[in-house]
C-alpha atoms as a PDB file:
ATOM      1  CA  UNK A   1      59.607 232.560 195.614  1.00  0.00           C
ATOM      2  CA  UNK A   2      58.262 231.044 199.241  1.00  0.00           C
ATOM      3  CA  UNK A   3      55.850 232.286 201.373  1.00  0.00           C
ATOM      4  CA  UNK A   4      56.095 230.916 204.918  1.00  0.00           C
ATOM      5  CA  UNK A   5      52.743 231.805 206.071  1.00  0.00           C
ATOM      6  CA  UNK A   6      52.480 229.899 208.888  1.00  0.00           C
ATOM      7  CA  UNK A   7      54.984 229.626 212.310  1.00  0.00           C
ATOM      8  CA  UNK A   8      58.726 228.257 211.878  1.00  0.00           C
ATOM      9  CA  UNK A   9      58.879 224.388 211.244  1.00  0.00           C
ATOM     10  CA  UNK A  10      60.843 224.613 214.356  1.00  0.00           C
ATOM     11  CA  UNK A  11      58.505 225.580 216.581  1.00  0.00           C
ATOM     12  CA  UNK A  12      55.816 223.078 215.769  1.00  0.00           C
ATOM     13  CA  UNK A  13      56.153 219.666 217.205  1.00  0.00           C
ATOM     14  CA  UNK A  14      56.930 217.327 213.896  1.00  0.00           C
ATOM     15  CA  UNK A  15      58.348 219.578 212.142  1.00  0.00           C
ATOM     16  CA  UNK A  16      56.867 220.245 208.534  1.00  0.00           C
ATOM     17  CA  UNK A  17      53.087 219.756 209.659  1.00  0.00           C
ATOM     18  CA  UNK A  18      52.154 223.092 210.329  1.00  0.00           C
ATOM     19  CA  UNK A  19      54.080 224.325 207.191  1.00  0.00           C
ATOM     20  CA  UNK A  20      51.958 226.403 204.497  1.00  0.00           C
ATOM     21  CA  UNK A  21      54.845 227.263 201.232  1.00  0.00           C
ATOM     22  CA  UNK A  22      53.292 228.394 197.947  1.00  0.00           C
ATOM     23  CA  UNK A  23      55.623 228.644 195.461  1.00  0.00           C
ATOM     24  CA  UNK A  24      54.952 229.904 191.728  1.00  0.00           C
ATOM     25  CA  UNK A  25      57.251 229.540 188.667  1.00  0.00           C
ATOM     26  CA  UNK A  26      56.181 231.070 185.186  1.00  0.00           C
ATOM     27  CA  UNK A  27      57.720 229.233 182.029  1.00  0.00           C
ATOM     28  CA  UNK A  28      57.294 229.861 178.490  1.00  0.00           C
ATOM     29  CA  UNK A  29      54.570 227.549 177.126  1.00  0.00           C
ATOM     30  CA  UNK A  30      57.032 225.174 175.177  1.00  0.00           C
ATOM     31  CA  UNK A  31      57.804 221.698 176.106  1.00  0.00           C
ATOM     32  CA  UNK A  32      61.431 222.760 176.082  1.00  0.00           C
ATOM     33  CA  UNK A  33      61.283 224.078 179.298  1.00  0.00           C
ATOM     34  CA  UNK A  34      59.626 221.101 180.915  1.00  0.00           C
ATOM     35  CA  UNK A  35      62.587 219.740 182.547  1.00  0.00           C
ATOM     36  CA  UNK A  36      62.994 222.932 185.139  1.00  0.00           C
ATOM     37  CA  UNK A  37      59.230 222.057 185.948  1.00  0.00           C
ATOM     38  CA  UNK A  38      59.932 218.479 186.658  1.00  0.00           C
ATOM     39  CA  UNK A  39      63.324 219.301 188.759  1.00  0.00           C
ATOM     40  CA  UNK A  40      60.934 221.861 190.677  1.00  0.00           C
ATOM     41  CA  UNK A  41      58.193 219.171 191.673  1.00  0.00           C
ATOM     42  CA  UNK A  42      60.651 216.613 192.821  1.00  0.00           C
ATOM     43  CA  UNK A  43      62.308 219.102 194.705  1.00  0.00           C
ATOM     44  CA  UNK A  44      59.120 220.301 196.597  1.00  0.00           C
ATOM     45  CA  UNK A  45      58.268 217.070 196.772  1.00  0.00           C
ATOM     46  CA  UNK A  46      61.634 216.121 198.333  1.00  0.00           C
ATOM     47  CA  UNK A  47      61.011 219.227 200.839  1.00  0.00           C
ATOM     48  CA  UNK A  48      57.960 216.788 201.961  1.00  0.00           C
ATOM     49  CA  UNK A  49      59.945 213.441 202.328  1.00  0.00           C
ATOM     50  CA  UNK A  50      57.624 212.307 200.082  1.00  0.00           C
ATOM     51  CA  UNK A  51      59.386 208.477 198.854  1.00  0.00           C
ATOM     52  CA  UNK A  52      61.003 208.309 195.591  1.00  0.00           C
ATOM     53  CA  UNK A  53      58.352 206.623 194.026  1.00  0.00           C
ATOM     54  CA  UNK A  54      56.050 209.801 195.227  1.00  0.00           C
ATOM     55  CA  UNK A  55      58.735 211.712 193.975  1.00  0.00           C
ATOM     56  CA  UNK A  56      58.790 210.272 190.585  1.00  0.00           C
ATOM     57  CA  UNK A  57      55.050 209.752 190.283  1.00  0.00           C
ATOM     58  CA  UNK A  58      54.217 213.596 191.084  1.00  0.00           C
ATOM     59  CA  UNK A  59      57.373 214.436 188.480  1.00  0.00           C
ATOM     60  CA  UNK A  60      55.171 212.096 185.657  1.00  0.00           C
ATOM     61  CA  UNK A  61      51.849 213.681 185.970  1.00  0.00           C
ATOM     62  CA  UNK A  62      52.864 217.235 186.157  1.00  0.00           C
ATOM     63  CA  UNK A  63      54.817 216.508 183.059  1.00  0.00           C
ATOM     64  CA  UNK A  64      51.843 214.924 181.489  1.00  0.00           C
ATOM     65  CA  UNK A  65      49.355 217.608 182.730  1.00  0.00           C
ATOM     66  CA  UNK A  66      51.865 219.960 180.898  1.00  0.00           C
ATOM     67  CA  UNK A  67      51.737 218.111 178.082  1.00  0.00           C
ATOM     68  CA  UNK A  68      47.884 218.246 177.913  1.00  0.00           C
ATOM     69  CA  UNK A  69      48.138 221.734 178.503  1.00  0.00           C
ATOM     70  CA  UNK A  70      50.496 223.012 175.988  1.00  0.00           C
ATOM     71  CA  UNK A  71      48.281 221.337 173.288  1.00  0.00           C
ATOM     72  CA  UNK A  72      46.054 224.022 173.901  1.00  0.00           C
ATOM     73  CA  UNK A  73      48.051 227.064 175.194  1.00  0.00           C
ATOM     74  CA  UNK A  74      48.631 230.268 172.697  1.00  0.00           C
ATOM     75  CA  UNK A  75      51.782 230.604 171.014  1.00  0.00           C
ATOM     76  CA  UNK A  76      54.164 233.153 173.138  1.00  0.00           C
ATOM     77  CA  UNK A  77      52.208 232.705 176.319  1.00  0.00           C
ATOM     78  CA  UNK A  78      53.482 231.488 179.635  1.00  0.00           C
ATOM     79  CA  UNK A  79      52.849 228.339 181.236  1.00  0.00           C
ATOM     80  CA  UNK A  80      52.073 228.612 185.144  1.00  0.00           C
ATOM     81  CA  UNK A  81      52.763 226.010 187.617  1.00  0.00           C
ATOM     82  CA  UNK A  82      51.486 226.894 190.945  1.00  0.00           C
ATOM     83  CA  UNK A  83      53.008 224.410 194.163  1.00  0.00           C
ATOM     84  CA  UNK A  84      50.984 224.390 197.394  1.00  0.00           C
ATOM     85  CA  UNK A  85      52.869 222.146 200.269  1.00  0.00           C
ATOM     86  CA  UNK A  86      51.021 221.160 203.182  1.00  0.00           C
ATOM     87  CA  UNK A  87      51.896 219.333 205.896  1.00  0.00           C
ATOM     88  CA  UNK A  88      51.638 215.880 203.742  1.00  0.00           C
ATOM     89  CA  UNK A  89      49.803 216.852 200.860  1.00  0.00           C
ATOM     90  CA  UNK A  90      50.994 219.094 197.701  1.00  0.00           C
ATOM     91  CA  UNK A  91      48.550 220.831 195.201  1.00  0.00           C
ATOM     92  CA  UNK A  92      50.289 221.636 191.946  1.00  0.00           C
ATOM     93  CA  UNK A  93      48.449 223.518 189.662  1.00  0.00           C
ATOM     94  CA  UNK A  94      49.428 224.168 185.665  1.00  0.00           C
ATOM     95  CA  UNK A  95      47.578 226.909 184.061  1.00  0.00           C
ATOM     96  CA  UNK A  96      48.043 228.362 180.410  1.00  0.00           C
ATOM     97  CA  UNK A  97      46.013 230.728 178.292  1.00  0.00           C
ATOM     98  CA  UNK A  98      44.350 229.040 175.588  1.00  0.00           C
ATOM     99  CA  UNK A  99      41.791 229.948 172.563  1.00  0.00           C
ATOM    100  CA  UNK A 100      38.492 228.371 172.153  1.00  0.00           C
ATOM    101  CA  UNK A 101      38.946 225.114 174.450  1.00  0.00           C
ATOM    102  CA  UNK A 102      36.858 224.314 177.268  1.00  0.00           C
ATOM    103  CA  UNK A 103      38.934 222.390 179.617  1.00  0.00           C
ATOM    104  CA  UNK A 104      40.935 219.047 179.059  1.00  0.00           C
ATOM    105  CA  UNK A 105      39.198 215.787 177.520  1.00  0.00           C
ATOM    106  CA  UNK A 106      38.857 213.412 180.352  1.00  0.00           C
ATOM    107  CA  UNK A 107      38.252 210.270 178.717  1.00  0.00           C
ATOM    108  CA  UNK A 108      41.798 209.793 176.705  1.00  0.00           C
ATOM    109  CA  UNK A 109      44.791 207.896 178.233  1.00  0.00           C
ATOM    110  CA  UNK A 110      46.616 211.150 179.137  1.00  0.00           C
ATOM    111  CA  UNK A 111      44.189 211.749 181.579  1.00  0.00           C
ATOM    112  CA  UNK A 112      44.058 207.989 182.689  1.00  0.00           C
ATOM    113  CA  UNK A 113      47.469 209.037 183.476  1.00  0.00           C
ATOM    114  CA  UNK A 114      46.782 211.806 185.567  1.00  0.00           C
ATOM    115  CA  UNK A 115      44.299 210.061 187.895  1.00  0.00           C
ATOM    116  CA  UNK A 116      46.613 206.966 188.317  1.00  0.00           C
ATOM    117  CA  UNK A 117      49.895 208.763 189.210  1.00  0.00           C
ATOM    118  CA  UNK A 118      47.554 211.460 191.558  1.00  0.00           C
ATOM    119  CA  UNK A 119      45.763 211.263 194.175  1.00  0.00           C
ATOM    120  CA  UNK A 120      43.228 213.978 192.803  1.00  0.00           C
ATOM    121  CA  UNK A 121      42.814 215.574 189.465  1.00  0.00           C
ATOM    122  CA  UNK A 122      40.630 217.970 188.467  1.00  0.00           C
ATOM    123  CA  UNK A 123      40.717 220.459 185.838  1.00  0.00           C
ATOM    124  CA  UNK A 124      39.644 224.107 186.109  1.00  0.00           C
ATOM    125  CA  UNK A 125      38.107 226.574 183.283  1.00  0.00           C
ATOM    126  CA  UNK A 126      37.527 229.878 185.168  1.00  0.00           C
ATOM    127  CA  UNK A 127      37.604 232.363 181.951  1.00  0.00           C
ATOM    128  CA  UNK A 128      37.117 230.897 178.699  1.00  0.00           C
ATOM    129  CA  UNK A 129      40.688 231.830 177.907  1.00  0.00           C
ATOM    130  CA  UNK A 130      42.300 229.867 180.456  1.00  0.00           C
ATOM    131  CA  UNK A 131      42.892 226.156 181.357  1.00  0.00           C
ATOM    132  CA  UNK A 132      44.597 224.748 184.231  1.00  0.00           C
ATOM    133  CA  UNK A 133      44.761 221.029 185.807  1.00  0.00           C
ATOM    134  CA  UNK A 134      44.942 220.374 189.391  1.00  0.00           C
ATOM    135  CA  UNK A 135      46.983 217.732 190.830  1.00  0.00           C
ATOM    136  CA  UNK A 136      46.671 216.684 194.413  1.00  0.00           C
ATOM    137  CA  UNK A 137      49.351 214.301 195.965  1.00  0.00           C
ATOM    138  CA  UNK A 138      49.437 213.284 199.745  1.00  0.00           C
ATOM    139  CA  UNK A 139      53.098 211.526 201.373  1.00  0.00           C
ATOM    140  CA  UNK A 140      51.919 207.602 202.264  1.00  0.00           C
ATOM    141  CA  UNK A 141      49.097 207.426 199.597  1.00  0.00           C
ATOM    142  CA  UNK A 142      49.695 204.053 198.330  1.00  0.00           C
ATOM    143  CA  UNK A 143      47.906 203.645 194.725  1.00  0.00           C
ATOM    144  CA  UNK A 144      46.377 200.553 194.250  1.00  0.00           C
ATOM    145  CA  UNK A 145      47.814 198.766 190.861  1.00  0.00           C
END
């Protein structure tokens, strides 16, 4: 689902800038259905002319913030990936419900991952049954290797 919640793309001079879509998609938590995730980001991402190295970076972490996620999440729950596109910037944020974990360990190479592939990360532990991980990615960031 889209929500257009600002004026047509055609009416704003450059296009896309003025642009706010959210789009949700709700998976079963199993790594098995990874693969629609990943063809989702990189087709947001796509919707942003981000390059194909943006592309593909933003396709990696939001598999491996999945990954770190479904560790945790409760057999038979859903896995929520929330897109916000921007103007230049997308926010992706992967939620699941979980039992007894605060929030992701941030000192292991998954999350090394995360920060090198993003241009933000942050995780977020609302309820003590939920986790989610925040991903922020902006067209034209070059990472530093």
């Amino acid at each position: 689902m889209t929500d257009e919640t600002a004026t047509r793309a055609d009416d704003i001079p450059g296009g896309l800038s003025g642009i706010r879509d959210a789009v949700s998609v709700r998976l079963p938590a199993a790594s098995a259905y990874l693969s629609v995730l990943r063809t989702a980001t990189a087709g947001l991402a796509a919707r942003l002319d981000f390059t194909l190295d943006e592309i593909e970076d933003l396709r990696i972490a939001v598999d491996e913030a999945c990954a770190m996620l479904l560790g945790h999440a409760v057999p038979g729950t859903d896995l929520i990936a929330e897109f916000e596109l921007t103007g230049q910037e997308m926010i992706v944020r992967v939620e699941v419900s979980t039992v007894g974990q605060a929030e992701p360990k941030r000192d292991d190479f998954a999350w090394m991952v995360l920060t090198a592939l993003a241009d933000d990360v942050d995780a977020e532990t609302d309820t003590p049954d939920r986790m989610a991980i925040v991903l922020h990615k902006r067209r034209g960031s070059a990472r530093l290797p």
